[in-house]
PDB file of N, CA and C in Angstrom:
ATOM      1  N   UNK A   1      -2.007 -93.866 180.641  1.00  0.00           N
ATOM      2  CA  UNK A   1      -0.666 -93.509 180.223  1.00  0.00           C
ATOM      3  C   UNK A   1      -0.753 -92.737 178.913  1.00  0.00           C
ATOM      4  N   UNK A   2      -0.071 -91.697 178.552  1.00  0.00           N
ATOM      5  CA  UNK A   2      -0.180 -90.758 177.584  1.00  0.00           C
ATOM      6  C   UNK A   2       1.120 -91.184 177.203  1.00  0.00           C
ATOM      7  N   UNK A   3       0.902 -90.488 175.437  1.00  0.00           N
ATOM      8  CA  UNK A   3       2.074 -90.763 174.684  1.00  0.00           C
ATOM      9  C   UNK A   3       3.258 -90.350 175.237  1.00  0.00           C
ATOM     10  N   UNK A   4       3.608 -88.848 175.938  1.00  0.00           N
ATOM     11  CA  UNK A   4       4.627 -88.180 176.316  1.00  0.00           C
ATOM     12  C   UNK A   4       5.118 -88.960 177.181  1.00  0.00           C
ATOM     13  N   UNK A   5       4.759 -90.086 178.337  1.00  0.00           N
ATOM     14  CA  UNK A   5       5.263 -90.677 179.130  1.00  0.00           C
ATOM     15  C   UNK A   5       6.306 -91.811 178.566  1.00  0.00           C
ATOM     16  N   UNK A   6       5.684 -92.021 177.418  1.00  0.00           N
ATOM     17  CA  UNK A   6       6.243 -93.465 176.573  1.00  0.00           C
ATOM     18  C   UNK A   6       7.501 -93.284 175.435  1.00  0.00           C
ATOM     19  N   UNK A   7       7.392 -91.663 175.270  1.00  0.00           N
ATOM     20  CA  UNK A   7       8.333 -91.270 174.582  1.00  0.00           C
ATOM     21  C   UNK A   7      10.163 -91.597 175.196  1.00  0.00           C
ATOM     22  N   UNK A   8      10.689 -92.322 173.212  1.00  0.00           N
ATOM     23  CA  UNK A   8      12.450 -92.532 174.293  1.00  0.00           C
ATOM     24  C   UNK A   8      12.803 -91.206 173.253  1.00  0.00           C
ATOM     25  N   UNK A   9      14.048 -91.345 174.376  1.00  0.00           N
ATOM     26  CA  UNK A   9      15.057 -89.933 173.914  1.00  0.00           C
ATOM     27  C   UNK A   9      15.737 -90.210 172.988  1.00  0.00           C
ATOM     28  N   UNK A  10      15.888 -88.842 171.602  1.00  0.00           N
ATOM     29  CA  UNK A  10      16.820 -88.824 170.972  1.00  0.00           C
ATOM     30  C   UNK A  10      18.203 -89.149 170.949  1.00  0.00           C
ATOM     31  N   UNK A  11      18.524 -88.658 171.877  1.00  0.00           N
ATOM     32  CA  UNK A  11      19.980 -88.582 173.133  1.00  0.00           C
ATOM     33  C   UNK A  11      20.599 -89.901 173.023  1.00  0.00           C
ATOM     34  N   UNK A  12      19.795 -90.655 174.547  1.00  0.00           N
ATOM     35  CA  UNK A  12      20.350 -91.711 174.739  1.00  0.00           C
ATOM     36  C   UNK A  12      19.684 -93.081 174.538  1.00  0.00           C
ATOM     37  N   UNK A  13      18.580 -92.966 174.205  1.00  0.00           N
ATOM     38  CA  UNK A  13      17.553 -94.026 173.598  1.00  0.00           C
ATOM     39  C   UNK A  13      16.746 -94.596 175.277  1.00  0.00           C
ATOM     40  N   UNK A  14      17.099 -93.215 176.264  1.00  0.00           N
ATOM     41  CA  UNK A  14      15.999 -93.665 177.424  1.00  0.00           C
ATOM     42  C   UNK A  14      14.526 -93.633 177.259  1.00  0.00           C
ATOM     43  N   UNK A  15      13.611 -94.168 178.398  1.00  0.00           N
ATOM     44  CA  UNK A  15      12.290 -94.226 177.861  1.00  0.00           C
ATOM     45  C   UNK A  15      11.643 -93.141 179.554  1.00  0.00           C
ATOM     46  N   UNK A  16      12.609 -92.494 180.033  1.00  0.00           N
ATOM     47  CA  UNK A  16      12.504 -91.350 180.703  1.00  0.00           C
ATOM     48  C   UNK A  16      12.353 -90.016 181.042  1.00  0.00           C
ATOM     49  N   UNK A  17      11.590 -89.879 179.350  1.00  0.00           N
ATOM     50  CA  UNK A  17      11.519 -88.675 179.200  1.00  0.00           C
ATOM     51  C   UNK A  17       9.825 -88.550 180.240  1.00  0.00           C
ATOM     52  N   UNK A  18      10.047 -87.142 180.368  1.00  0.00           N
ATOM     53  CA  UNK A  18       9.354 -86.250 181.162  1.00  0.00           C
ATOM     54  C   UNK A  18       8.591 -85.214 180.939  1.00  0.00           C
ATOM     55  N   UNK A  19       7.253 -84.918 180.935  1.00  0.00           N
ATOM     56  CA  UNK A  19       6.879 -83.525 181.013  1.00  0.00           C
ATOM     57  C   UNK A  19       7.539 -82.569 182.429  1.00  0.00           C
ATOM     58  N   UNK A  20       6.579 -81.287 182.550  1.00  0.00           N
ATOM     59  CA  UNK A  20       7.319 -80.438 183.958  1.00  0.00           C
ATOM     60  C   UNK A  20       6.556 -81.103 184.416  1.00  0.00           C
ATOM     61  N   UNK A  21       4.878 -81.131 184.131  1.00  0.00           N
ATOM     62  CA  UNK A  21       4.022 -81.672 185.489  1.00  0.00           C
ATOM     63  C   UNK A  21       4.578 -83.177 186.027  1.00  0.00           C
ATOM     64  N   UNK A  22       5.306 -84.013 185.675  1.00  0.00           N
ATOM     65  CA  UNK A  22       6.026 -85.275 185.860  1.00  0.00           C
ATOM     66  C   UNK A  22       6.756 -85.363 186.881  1.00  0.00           C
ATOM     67  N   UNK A  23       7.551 -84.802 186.772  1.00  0.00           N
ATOM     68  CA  UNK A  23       8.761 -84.308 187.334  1.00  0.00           C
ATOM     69  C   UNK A  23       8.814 -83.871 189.129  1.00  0.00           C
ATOM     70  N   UNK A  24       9.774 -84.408 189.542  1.00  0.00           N
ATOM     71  CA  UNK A  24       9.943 -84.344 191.077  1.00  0.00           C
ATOM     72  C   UNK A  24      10.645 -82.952 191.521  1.00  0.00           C
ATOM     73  N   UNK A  25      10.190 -82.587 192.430  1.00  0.00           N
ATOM     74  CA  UNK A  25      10.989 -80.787 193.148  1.00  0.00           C
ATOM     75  C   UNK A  25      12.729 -80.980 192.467  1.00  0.00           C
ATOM     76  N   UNK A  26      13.462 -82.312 192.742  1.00  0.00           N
ATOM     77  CA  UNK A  26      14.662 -82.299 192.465  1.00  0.00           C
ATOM     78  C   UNK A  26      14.740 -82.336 191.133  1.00  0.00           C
ATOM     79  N   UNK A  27      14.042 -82.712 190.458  1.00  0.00           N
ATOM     80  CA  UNK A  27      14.619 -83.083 188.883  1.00  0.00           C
ATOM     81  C   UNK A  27      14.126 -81.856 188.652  1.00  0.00           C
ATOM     82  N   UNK A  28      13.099 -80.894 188.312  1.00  0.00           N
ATOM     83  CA  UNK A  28      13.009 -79.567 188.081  1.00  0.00           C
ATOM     84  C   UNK A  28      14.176 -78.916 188.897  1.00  0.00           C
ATOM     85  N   UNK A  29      14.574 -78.920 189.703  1.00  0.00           N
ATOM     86  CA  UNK A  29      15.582 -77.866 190.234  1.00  0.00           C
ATOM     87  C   UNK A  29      16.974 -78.128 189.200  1.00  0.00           C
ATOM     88  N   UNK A  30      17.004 -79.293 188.699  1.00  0.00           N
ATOM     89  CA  UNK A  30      18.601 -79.659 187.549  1.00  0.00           C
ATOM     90  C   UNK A  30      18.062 -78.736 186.599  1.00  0.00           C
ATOM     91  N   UNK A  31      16.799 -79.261 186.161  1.00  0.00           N
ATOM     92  CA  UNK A  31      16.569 -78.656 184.540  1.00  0.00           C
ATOM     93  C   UNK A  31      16.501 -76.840 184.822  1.00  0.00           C
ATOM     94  N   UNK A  32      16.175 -76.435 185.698  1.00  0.00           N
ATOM     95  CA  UNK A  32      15.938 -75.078 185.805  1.00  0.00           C
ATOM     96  C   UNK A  32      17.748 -74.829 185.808  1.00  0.00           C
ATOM     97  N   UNK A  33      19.020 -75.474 186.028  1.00  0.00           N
ATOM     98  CA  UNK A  33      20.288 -74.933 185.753  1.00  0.00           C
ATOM     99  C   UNK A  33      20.629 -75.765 184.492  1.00  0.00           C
ATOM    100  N   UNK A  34      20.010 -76.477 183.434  1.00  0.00           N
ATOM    101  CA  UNK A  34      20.483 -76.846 182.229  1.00  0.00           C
ATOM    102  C   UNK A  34      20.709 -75.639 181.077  1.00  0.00           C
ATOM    103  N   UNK A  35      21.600 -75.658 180.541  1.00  0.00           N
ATOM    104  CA  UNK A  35      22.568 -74.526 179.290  1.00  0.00           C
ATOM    105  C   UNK A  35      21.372 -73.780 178.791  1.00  0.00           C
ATOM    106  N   UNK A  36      20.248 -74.250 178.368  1.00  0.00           N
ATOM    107  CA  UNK A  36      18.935 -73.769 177.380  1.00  0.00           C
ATOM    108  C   UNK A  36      18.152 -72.950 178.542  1.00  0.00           C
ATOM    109  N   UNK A  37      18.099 -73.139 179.997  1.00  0.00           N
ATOM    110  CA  UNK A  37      17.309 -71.869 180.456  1.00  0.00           C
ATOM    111  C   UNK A  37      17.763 -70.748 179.960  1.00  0.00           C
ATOM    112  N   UNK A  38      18.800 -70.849 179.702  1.00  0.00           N
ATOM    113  CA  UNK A  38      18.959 -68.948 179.439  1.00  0.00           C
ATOM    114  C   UNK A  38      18.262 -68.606 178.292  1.00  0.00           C
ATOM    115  N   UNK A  39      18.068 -69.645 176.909  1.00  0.00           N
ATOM    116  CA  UNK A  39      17.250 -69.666 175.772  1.00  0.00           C
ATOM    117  C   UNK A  39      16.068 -68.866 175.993  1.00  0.00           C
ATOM    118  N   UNK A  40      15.049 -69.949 176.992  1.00  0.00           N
ATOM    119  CA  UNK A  40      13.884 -69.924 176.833  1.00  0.00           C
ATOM    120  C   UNK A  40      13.070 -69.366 178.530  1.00  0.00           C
ATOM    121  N   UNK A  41      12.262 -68.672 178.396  1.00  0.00           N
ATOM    122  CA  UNK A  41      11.687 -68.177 179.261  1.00  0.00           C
ATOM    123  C   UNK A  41      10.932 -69.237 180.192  1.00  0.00           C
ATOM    124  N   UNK A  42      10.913 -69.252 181.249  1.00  0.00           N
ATOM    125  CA  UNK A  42      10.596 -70.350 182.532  1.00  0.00           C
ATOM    126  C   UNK A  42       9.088 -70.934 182.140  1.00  0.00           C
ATOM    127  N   UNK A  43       8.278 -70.312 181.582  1.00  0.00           N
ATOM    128  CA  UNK A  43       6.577 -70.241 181.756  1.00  0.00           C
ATOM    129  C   UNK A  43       6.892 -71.455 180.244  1.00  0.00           C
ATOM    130  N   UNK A  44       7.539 -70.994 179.341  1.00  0.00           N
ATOM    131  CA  UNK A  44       8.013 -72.164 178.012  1.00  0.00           C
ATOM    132  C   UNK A  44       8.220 -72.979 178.334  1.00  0.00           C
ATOM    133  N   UNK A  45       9.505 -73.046 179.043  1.00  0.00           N
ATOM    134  CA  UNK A  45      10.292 -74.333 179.594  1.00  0.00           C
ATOM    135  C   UNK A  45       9.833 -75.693 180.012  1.00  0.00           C
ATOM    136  N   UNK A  46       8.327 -74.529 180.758  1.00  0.00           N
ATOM    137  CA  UNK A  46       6.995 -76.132 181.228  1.00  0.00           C
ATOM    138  C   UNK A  46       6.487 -76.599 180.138  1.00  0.00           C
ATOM    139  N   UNK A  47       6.290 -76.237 179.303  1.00  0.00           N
ATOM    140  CA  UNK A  47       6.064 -76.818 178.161  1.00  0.00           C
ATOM    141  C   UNK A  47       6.942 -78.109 177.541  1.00  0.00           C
ATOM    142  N   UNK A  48       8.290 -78.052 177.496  1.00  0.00           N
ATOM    143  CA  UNK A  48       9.180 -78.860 176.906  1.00  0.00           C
ATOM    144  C   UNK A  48       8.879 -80.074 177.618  1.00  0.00           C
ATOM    145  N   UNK A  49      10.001 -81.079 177.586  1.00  0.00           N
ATOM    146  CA  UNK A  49      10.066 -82.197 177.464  1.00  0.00           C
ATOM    147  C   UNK A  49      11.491 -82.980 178.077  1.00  0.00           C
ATOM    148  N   UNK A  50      11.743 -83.312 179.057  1.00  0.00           N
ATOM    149  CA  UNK A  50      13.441 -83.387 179.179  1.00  0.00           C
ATOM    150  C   UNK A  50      13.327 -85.330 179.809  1.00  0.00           C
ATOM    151  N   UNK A  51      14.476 -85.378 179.080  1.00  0.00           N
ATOM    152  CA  UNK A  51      14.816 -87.141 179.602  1.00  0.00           C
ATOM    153  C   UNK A  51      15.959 -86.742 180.857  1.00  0.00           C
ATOM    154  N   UNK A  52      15.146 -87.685 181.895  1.00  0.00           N
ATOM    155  CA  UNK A  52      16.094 -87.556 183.734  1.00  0.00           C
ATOM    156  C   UNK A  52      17.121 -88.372 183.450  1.00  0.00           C
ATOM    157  N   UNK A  53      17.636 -89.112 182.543  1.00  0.00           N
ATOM    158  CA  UNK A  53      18.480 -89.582 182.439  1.00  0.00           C
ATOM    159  C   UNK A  53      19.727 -89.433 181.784  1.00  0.00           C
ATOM    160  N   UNK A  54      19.746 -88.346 180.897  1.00  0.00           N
ATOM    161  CA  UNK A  54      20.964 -87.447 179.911  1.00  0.00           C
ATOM    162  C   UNK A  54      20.526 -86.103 180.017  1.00  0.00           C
ATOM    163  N   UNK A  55      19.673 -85.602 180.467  1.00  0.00           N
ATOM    164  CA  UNK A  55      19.237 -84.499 180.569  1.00  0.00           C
ATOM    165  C   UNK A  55      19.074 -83.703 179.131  1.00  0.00           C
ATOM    166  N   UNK A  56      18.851 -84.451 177.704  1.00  0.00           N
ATOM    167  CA  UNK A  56      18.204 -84.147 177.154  1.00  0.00           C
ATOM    168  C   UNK A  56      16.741 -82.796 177.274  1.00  0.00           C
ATOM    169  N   UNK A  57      16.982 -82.082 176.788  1.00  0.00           N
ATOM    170  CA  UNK A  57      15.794 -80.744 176.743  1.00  0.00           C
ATOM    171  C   UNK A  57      14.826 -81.160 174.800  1.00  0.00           C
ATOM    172  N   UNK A  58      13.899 -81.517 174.971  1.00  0.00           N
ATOM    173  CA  UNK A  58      13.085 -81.491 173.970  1.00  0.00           C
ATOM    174  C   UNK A  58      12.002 -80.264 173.601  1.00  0.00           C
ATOM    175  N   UNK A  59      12.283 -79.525 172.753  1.00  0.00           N
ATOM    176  CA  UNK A  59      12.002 -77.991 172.738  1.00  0.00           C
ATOM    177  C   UNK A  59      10.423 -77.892 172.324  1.00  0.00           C
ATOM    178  N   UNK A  60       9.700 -79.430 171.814  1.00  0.00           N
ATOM    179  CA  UNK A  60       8.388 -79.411 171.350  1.00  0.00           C
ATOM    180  C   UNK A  60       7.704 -78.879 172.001  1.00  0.00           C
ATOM    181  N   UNK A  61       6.526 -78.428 171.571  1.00  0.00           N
ATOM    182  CA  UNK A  61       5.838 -78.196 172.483  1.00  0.00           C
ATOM    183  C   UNK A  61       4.715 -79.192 173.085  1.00  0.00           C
ATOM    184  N   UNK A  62       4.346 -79.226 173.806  1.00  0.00           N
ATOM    185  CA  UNK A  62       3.010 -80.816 174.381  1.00  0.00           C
ATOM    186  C   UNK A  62       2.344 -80.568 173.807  1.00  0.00           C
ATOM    187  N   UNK A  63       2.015 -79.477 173.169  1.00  0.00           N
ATOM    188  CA  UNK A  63       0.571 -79.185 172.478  1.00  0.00           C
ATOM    189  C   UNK A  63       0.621 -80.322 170.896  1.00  0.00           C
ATOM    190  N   UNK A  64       1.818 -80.519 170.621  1.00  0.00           N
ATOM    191  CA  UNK A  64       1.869 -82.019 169.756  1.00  0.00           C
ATOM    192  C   UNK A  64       2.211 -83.459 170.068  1.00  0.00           C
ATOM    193  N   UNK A  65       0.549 -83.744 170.667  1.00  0.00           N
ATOM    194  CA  UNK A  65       0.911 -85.018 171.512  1.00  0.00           C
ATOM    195  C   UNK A  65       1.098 -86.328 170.711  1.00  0.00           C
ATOM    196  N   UNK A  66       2.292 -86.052 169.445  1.00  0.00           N
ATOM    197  CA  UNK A  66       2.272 -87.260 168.371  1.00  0.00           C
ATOM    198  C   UNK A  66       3.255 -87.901 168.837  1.00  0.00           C
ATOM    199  N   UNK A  67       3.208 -89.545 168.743  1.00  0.00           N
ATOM    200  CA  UNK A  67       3.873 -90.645 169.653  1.00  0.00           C
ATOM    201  C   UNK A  67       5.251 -90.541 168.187  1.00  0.00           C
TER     202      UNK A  67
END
């Protein structure tokens, strides 16, 4: 288990946050229509971080895997 799995959300204090590789065909198909795609370019986006449960978008990047 890696830190990113264990991470809770700012949001709503879930412990559901998500990388992309995590993530099920359906829950990527929400986040690909959440307000911030238009922000950030799709190839980024895998990078972030989103809780399935408020749909929270966490803009970090994974490359800072600090708990």
């Amino acid at each position: 288990m890696t830190n990113q799995s264990i991470k809770i959300c700012p949001r709503c204090g879930s412990q559901k946050i998500k990388s992309w590789t995590e993530m099920t065909a359906d829950e990527k198909f929400v986040v690909e229509r959440l307000p911030m795609s238009a922000e950030y370019a799709r190839e980024e986006r895998k990078k972030h971080r989103f809780c399935t449960r408020c749909w929270f978008e966490d803009a970090v990047s994974d490359k800072s895997n600090i708990a």
